[in-house]
C-alpha atoms as a PDB file:
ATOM      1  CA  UNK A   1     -28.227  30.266 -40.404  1.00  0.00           C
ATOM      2  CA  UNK A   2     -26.137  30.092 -37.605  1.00  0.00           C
ATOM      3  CA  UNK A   3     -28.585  30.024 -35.135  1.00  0.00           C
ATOM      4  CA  UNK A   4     -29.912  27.099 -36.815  1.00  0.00           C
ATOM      5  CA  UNK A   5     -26.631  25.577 -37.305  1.00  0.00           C
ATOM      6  CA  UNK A   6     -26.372  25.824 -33.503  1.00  0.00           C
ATOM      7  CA  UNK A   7     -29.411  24.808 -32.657  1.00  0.00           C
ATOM      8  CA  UNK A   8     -29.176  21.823 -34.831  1.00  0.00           C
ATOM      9  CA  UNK A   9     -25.908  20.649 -33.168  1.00  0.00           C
ATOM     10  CA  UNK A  10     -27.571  20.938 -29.733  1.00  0.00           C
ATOM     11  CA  UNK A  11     -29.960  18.547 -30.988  1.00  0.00           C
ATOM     12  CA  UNK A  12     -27.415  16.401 -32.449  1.00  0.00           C
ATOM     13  CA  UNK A  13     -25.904  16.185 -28.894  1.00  0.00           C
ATOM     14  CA  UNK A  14     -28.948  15.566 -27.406  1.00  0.00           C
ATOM     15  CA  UNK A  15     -29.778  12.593 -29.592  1.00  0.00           C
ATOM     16  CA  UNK A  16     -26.524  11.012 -29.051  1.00  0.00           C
ATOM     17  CA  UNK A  17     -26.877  11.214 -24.755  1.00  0.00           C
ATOM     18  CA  UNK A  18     -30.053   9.983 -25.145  1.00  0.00           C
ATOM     19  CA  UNK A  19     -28.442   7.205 -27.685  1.00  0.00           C
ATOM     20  CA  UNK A  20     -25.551   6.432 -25.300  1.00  0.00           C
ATOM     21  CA  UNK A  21     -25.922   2.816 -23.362  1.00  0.00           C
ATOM     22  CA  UNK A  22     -24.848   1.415 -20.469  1.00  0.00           C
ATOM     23  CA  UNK A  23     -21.708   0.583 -21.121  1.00  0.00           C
ATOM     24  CA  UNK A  24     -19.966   2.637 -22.725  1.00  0.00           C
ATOM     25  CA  UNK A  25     -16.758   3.028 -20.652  1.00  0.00           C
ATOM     26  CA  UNK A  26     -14.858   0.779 -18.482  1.00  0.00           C
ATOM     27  CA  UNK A  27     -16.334  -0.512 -15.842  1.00  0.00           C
ATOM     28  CA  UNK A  28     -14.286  -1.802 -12.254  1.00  0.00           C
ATOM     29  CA  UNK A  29     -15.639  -4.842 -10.350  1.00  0.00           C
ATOM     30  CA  UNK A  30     -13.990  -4.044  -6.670  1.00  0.00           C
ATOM     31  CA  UNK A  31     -12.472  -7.064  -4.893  1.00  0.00           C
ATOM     32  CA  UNK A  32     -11.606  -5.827  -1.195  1.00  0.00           C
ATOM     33  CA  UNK A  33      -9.118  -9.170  -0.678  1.00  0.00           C
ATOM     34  CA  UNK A  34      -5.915  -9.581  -1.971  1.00  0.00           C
ATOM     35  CA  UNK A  35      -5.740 -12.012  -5.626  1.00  0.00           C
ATOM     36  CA  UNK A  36      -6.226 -16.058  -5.653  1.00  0.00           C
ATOM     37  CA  UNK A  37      -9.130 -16.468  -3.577  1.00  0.00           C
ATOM     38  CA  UNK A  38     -12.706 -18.175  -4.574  1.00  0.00           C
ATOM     39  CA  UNK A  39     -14.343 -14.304  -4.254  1.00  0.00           C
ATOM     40  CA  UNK A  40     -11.607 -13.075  -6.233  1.00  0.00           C
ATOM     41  CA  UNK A  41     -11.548 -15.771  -9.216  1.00  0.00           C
ATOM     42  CA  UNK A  42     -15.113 -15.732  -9.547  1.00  0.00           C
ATOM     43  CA  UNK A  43     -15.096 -12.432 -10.094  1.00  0.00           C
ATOM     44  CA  UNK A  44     -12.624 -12.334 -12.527  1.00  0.00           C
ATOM     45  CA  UNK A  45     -14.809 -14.726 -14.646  1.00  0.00           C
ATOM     46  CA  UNK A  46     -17.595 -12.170 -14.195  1.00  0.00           C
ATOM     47  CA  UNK A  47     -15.514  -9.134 -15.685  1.00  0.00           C
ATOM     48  CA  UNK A  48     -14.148 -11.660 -18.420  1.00  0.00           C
ATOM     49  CA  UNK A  49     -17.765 -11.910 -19.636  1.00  0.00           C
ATOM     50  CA  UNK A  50     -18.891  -8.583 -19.091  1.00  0.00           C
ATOM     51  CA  UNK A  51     -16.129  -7.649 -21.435  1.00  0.00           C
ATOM     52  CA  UNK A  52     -17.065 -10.328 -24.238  1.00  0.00           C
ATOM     53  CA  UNK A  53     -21.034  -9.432 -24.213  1.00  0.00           C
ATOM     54  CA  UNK A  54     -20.438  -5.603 -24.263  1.00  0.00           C
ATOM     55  CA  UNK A  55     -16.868  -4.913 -26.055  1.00  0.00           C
ATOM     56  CA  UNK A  56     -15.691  -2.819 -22.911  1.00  0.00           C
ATOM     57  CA  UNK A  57     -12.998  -2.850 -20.839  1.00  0.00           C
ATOM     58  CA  UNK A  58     -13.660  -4.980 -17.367  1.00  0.00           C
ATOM     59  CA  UNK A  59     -11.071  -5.858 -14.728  1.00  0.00           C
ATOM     60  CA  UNK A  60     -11.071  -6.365 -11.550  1.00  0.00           C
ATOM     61  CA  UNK A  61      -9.550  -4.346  -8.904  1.00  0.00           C
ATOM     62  CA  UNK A  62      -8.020  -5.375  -5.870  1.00  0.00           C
ATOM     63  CA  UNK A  63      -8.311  -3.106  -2.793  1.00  0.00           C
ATOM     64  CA  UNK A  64      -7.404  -5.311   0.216  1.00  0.00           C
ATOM     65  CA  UNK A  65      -7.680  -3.206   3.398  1.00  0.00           C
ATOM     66  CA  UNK A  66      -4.542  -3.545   5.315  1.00  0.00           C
ATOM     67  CA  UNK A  67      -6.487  -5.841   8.699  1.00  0.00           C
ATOM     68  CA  UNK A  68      -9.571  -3.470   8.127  1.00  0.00           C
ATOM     69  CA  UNK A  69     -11.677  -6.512   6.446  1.00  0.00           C
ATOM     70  CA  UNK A  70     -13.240  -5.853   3.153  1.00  0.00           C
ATOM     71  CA  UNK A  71     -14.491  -2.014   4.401  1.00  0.00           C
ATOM     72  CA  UNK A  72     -12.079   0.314   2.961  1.00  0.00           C
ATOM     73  CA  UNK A  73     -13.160  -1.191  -0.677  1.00  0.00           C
ATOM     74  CA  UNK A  74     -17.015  -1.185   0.526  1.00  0.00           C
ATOM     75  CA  UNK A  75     -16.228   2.892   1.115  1.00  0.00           C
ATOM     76  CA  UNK A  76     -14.753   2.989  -2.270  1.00  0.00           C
ATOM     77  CA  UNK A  77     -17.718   1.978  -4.562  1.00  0.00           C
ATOM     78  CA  UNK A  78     -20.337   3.715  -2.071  1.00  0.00           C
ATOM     79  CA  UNK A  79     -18.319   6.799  -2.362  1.00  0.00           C
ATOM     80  CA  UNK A  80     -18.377   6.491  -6.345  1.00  0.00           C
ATOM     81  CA  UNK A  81     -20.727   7.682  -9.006  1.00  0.00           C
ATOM     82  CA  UNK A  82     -23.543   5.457  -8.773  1.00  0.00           C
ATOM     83  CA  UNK A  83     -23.629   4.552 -12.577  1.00  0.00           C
ATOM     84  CA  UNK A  84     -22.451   1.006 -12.674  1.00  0.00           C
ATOM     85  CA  UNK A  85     -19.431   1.514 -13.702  1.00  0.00           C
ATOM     86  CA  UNK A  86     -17.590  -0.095 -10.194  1.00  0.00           C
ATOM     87  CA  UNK A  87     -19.466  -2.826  -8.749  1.00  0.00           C
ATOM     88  CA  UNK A  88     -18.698  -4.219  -5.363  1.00  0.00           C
ATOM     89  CA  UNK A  89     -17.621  -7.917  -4.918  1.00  0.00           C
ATOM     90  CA  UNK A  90     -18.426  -7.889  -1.362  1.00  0.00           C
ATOM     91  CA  UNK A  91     -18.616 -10.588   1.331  1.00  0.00           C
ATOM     92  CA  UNK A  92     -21.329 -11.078   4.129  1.00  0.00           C
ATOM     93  CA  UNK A  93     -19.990  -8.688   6.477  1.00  0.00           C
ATOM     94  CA  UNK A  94     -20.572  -5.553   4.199  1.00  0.00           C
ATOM     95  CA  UNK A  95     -24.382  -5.042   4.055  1.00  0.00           C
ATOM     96  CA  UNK A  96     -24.581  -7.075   7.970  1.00  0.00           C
ATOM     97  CA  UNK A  97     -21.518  -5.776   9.789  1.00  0.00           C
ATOM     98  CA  UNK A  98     -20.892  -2.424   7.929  1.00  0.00           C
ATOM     99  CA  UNK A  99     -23.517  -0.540   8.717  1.00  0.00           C
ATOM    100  CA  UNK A 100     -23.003  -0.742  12.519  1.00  0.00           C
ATOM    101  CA  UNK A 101     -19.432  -0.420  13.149  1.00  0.00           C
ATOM    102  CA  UNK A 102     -19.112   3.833  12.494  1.00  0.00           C
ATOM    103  CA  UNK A 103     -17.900   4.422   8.719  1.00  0.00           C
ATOM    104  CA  UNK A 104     -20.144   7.060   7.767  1.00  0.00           C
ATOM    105  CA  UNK A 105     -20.098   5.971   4.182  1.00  0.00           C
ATOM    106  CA  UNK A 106     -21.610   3.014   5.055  1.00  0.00           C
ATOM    107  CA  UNK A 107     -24.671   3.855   7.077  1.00  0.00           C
ATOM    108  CA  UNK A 108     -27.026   3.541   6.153  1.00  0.00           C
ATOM    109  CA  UNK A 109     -26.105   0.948   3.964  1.00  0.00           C
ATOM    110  CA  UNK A 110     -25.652   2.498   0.442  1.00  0.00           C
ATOM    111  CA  UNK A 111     -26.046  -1.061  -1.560  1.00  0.00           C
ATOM    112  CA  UNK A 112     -28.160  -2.942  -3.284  1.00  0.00           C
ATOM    113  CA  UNK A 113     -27.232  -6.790  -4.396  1.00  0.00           C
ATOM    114  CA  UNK A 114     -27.055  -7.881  -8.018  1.00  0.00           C
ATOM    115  CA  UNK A 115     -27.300 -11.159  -6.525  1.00  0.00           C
ATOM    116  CA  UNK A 116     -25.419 -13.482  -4.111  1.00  0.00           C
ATOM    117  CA  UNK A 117     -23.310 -15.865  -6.143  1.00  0.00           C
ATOM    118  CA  UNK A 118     -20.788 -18.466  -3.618  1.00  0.00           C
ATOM    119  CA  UNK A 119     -21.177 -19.600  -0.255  1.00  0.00           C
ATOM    120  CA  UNK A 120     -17.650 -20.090   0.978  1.00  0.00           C
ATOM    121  CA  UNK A 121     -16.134 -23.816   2.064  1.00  0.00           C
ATOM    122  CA  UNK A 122     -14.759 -21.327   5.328  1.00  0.00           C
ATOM    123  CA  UNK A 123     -13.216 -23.494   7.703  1.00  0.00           C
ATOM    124  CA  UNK A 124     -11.188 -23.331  11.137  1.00  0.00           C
ATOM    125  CA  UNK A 125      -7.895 -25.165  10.408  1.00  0.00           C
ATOM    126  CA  UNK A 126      -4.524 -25.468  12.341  1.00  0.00           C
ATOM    127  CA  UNK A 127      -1.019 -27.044  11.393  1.00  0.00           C
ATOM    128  CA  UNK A 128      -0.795 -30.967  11.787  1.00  0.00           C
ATOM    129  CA  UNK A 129       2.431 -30.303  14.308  1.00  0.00           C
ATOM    130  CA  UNK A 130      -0.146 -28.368  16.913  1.00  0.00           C
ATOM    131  CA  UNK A 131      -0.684 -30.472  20.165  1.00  0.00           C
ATOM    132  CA  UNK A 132      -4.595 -30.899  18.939  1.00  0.00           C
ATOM    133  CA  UNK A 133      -6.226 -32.300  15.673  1.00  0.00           C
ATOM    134  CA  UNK A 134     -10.230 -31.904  16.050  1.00  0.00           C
ATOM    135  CA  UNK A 135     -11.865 -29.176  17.072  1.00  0.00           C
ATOM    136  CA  UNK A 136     -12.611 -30.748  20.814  1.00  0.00           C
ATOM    137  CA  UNK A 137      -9.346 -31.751  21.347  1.00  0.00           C
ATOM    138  CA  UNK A 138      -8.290 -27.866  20.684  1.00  0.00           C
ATOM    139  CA  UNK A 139     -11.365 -27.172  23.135  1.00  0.00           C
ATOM    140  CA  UNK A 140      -8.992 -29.173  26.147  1.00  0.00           C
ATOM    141  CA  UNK A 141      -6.072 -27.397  25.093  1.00  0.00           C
ATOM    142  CA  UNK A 142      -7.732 -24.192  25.218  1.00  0.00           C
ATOM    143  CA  UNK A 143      -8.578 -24.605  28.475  1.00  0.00           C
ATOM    144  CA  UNK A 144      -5.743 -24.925  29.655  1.00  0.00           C
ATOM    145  CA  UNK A 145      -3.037 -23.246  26.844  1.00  0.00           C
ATOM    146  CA  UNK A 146      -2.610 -19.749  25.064  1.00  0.00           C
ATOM    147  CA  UNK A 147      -3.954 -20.215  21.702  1.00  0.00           C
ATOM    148  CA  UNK A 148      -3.783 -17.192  19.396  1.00  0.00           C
ATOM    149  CA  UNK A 149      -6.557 -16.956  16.508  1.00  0.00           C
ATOM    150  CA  UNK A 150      -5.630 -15.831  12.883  1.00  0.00           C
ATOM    151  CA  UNK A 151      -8.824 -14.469  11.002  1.00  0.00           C
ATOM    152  CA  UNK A 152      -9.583 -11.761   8.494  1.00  0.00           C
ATOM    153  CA  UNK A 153     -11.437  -9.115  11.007  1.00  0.00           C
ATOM    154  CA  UNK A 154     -12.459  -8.998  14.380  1.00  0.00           C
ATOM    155  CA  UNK A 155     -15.693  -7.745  13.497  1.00  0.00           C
ATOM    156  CA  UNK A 156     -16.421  -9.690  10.509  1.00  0.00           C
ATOM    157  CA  UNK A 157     -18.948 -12.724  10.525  1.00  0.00           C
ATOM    158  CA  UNK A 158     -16.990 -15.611  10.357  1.00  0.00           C
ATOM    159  CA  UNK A 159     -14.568 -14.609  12.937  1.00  0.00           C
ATOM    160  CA  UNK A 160     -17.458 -13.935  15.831  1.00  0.00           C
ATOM    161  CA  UNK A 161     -18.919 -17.232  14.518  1.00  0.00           C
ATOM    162  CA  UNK A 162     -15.212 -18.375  15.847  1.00  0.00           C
ATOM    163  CA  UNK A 163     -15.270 -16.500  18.623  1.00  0.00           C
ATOM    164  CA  UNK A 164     -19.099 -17.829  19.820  1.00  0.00           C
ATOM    165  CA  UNK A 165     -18.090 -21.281  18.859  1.00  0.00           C
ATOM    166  CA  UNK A 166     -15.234 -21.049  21.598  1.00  0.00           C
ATOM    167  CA  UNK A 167     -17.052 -19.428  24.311  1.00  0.00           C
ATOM    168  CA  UNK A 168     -20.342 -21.955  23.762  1.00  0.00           C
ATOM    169  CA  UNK A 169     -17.669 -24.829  23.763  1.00  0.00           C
ATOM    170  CA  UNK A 170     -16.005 -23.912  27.128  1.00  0.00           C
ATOM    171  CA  UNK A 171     -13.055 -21.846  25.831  1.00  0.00           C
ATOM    172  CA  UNK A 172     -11.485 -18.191  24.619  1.00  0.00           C
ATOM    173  CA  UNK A 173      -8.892 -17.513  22.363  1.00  0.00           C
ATOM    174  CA  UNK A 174      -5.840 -16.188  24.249  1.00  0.00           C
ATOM    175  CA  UNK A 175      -5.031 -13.456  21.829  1.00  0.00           C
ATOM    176  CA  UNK A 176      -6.228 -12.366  17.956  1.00  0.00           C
ATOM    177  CA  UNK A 177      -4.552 -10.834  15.110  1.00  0.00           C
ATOM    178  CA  UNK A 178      -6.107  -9.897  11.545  1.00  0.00           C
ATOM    179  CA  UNK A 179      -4.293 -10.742   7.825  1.00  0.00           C
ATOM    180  CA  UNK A 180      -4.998  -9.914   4.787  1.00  0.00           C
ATOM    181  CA  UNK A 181      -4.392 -13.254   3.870  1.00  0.00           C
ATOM    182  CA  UNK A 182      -4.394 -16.410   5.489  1.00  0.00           C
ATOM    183  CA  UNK A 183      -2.637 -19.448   4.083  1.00  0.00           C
ATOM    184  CA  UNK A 184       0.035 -22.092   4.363  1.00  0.00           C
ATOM    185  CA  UNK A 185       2.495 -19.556   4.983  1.00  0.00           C
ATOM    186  CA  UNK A 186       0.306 -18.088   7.475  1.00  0.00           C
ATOM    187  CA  UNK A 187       0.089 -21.415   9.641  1.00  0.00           C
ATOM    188  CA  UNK A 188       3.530 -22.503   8.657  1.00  0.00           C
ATOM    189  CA  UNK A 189       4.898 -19.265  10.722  1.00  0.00           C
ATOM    190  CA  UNK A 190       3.612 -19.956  13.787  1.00  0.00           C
ATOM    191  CA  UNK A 191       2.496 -16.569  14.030  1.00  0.00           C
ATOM    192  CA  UNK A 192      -1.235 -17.895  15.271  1.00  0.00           C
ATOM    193  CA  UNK A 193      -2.197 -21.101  16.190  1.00  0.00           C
ATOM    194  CA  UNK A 194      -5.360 -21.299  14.843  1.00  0.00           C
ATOM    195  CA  UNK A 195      -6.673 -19.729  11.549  1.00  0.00           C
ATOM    196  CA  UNK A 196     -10.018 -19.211  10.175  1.00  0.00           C
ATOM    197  CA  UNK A 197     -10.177 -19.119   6.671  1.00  0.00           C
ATOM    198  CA  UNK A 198     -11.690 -20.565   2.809  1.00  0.00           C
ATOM    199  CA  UNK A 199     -10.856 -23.820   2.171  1.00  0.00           C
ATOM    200  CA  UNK A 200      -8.917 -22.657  -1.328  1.00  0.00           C
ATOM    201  CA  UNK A 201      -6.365 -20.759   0.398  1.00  0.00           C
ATOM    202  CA  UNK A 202      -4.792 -24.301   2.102  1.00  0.00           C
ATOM    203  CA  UNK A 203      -5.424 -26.622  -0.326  1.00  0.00           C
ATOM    204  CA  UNK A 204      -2.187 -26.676  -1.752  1.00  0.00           C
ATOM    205  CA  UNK A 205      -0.699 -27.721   1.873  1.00  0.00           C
ATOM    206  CA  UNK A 206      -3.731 -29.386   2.729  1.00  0.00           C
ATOM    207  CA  UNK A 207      -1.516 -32.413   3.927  1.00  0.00           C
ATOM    208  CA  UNK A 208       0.023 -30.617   6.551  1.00  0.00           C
ATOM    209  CA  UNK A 209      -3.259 -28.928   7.945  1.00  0.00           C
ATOM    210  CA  UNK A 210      -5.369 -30.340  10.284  1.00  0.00           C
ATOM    211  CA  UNK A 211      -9.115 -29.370   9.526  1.00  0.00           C
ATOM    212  CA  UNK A 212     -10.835 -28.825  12.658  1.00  0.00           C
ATOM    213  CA  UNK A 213     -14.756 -27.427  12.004  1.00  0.00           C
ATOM    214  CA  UNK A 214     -16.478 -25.600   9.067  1.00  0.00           C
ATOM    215  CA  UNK A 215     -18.868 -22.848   8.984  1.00  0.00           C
ATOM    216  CA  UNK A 216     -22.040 -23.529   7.190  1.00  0.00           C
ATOM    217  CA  UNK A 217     -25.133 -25.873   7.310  1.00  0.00           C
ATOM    218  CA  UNK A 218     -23.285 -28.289   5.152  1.00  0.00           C
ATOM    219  CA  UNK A 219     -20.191 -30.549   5.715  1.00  0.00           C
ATOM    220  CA  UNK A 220     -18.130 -29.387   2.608  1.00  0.00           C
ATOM    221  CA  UNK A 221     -17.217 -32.383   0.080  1.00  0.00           C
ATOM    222  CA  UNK A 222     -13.562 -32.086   0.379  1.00  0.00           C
ATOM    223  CA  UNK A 223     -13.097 -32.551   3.813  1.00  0.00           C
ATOM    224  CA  UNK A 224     -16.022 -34.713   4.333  1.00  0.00           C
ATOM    225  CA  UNK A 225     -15.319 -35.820   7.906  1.00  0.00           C
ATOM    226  CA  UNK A 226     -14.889 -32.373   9.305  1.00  0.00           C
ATOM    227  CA  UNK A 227     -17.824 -31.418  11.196  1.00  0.00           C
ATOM    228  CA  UNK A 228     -19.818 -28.094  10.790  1.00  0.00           C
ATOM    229  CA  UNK A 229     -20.371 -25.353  13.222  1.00  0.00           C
ATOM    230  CA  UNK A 230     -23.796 -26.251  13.746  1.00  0.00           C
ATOM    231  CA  UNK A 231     -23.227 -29.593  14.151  1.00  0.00           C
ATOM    232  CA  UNK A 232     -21.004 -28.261  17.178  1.00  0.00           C
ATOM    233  CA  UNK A 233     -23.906 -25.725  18.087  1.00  0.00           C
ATOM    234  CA  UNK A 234     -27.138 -25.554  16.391  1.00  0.00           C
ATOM    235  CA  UNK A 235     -27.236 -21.648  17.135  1.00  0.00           C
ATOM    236  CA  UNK A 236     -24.573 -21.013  14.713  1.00  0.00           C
ATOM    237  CA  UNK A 237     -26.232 -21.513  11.385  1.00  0.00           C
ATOM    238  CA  UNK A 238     -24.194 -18.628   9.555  1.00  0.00           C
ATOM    239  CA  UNK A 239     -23.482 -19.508   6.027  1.00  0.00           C
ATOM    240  CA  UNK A 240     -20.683 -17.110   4.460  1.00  0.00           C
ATOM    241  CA  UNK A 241     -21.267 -15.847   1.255  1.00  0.00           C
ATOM    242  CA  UNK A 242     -20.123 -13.331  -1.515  1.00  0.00           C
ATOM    243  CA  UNK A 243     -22.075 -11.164  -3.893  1.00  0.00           C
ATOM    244  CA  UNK A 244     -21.994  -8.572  -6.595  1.00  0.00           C
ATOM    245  CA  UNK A 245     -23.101  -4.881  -4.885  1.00  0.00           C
ATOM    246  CA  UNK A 246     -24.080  -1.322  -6.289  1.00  0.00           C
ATOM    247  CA  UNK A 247     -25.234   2.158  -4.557  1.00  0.00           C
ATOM    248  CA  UNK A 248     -28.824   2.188  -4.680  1.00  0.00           C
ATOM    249  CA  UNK A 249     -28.815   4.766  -7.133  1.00  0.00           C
ATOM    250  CA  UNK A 250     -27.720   2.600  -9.645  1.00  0.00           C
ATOM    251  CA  UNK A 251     -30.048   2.366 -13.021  1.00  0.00           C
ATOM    252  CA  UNK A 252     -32.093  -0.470 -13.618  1.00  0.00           C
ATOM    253  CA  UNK A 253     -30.458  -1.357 -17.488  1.00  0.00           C
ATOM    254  CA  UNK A 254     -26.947  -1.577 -15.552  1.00  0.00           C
ATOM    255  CA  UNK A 255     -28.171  -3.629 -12.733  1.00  0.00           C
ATOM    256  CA  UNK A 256     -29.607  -5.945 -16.143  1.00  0.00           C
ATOM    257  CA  UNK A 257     -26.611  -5.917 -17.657  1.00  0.00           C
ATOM    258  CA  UNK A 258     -24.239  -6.858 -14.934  1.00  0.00           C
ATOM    259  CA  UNK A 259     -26.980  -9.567 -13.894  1.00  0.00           C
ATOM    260  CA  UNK A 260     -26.681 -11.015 -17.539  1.00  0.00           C
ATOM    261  CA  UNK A 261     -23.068 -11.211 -17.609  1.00  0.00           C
ATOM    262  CA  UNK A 262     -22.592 -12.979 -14.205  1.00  0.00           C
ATOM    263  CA  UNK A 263     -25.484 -15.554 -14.839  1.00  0.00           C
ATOM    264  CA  UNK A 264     -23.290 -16.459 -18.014  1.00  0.00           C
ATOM    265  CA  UNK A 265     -20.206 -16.865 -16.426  1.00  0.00           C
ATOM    266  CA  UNK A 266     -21.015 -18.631 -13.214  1.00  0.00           C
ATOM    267  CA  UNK A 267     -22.747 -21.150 -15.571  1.00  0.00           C
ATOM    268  CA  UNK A 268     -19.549 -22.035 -17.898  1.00  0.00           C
ATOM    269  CA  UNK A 269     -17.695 -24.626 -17.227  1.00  0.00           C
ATOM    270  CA  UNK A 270     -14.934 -23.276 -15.533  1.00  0.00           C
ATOM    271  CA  UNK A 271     -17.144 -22.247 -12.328  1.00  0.00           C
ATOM    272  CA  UNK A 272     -18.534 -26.046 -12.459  1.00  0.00           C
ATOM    273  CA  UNK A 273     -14.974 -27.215 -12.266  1.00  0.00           C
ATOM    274  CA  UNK A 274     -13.658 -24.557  -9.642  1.00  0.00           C
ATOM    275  CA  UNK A 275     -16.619 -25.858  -7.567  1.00  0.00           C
ATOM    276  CA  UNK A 276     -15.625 -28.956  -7.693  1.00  0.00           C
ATOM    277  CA  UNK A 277     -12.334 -28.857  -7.370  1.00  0.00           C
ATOM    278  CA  UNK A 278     -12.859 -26.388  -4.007  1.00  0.00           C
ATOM    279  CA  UNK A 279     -16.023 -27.423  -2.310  1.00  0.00           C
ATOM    280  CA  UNK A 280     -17.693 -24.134  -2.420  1.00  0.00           C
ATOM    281  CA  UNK A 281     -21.213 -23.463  -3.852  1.00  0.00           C
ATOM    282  CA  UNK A 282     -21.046 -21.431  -6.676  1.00  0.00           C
ATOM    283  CA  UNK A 283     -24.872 -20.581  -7.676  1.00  0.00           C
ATOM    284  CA  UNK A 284     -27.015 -17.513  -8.567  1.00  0.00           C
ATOM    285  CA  UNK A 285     -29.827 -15.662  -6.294  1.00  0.00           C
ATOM    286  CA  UNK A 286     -31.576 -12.988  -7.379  1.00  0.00           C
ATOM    287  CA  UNK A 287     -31.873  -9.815  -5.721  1.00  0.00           C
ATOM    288  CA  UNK A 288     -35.099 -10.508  -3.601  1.00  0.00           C
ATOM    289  CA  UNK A 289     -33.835 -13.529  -2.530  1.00  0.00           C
ATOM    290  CA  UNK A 290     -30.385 -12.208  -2.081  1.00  0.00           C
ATOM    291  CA  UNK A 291     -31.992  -9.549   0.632  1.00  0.00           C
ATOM    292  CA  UNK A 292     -34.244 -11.999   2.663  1.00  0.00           C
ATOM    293  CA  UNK A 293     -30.589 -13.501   3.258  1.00  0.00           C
ATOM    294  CA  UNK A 294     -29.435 -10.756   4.201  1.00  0.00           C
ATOM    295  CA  UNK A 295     -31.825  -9.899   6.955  1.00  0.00           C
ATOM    296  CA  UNK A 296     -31.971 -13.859   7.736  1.00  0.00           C
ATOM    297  CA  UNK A 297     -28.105 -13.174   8.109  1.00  0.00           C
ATOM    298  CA  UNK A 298     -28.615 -10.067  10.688  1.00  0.00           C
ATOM    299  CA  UNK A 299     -30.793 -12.480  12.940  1.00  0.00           C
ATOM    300  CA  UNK A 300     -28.161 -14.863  12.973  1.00  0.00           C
ATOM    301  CA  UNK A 301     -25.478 -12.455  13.781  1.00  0.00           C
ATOM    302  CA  UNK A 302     -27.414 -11.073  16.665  1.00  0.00           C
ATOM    303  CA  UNK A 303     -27.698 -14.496  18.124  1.00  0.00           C
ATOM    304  CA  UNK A 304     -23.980 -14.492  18.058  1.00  0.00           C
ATOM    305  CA  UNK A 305     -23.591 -11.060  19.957  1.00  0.00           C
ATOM    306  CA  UNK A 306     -26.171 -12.256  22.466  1.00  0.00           C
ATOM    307  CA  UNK A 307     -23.696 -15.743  22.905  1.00  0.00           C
ATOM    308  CA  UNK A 308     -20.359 -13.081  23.049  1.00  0.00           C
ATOM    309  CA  UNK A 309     -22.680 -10.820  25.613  1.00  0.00           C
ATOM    310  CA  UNK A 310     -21.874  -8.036  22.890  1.00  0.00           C
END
């Protein structure tokens, strides 16, 4: 009797693994930027729906990285179990830039996208009291002036785009410095001259800011007489982007799951409005599409080392 008693509640434990689904426990949806910006919002409207359609906890956690970009986060979920229970809200540079620049956690590149979900309204802005107000009055300047550059990471996409802009235009920046976050305050310092940056993070002084290019194929609707990069130089089609990430390892019904929830939210009204309201895309590609970007992206970023001689 007992043996059967035992061997019944082996079976019993059995049945209820195999019963168990995806999810069951809380699941973490890592943000590797401070709160308030579009990455960060969106994202928040993702975990708000995952927790309404499955009846588990979801939050997002912030794990800004101190001037090291959004990498220390990226080593975070590759370095955890790969379950799908903390999914990476990761920008461009992660699965382009991350590989390459000697983390061993991230290379080879341990992710696979859920899907890409907002191109950024990224733009290269400076205070209305600096001594230029478009982007080739600031390229006299800089021939001639100092002008220190505030960006998020040296290494990171939209910075080199920056950096290549300059150089193609006639012009270096001075001197550098990374943030964590880059915003009214930021310009309002005069710590850097020049910041690069989302267009969220300065609307609320966007009076005092003068707006001088954007990065991206598209003139962004809020600032409608700002030109784009490649308007300035046709080799600099980079679009910036952010996307929901797991390890590889990941199983296929959490991948579904995840992909469920974040259709659903970036649908609702709310995204429509913070769209508007912003100027950034806010849209849903799948994870096919979502790598032929990426490797679109890589091409793109090696025409910008080839313009820095990198």
């Amino acid at each position: 009797m007992k043996k059967f008693m035992a061997t019944a509640a082996a079976m019993a434990l059995s049945a209820s693994a195999v019963l168990a689904e995806y999810p069951e426990k809380p699941v973490s949806f890592v943000v590797p930027w401070p709160p308030g910006d579009l990455e960060d919002v969106l994202t928040r409207l993702i975990a708000d729906e995952f927790q309404a359609m499955y009846g588990v906890p979801a939050a997002v956690v912030n794990k800004p990285g101190g001037g090291g970009g959004p990498f220390p986060g990226a080593v975070e979920v590759a370095t955890a179990p790969a379950d799908g229970y903390t999914v990476g809200s990761f920008v461009i540079g992660v699965p382009v830039i991350g590989p390459d620049i000697g983390i061993p956690e991230l290379n080879p590149n341990p992710f696979d996208p859920i899907g890409i979900f907002l191109t950024y309204p990224f733009v290269i802005a400076s205070s209305k009291d600096a001594p230029f107000s478009t982007w080739a009055e600031l390229v006299e300047h800089g021939k001639e002036n100092d002008v220190a550059l505030g960006h998020f990471g040296s290494v990171l996409p939209p910075t080199q785009v920056t950096f290549a802009a300059a150089v193609s235009s006639g012009f270096d920046f001075a001197s550098e410095a990374a943030f964590d976050a880059l915003d009214c305050n930021t310009l309002a310092s005069g710590d850097v001259d020049v910041i690069n940056t989302t267009l969220q993070l300065i609307l609320p002084c966007l009076d005092q800011v003068n707006v001088l290019a954007s990065i991206g194929g598209e003139r962004i609707s809020l600032v409608p007489d700002t030109p784009t990069i490649v308007e300035l130089n046709p080799d600099l089609p980079l679009a910036l982007w952010n996307g929901l990430f797991v390890h590889k390892d990941t199983p296929a019904d959490a991948r579904e799951k995840i992909t469920a929830a974040a259709q659903k939210a970036l649908s609702s009204d709310k995204a429509k409005q913070l769209a508007e309201e912003t100027g950034a895309l806010i849209y849903w590609q799948d994870p096919d599409a979502s790598n032929a970007q990426i490797e679109q992206d890589k091409a793109s970023f090696a025409k910008i080392e080839e313009i820095l001689g990198e």
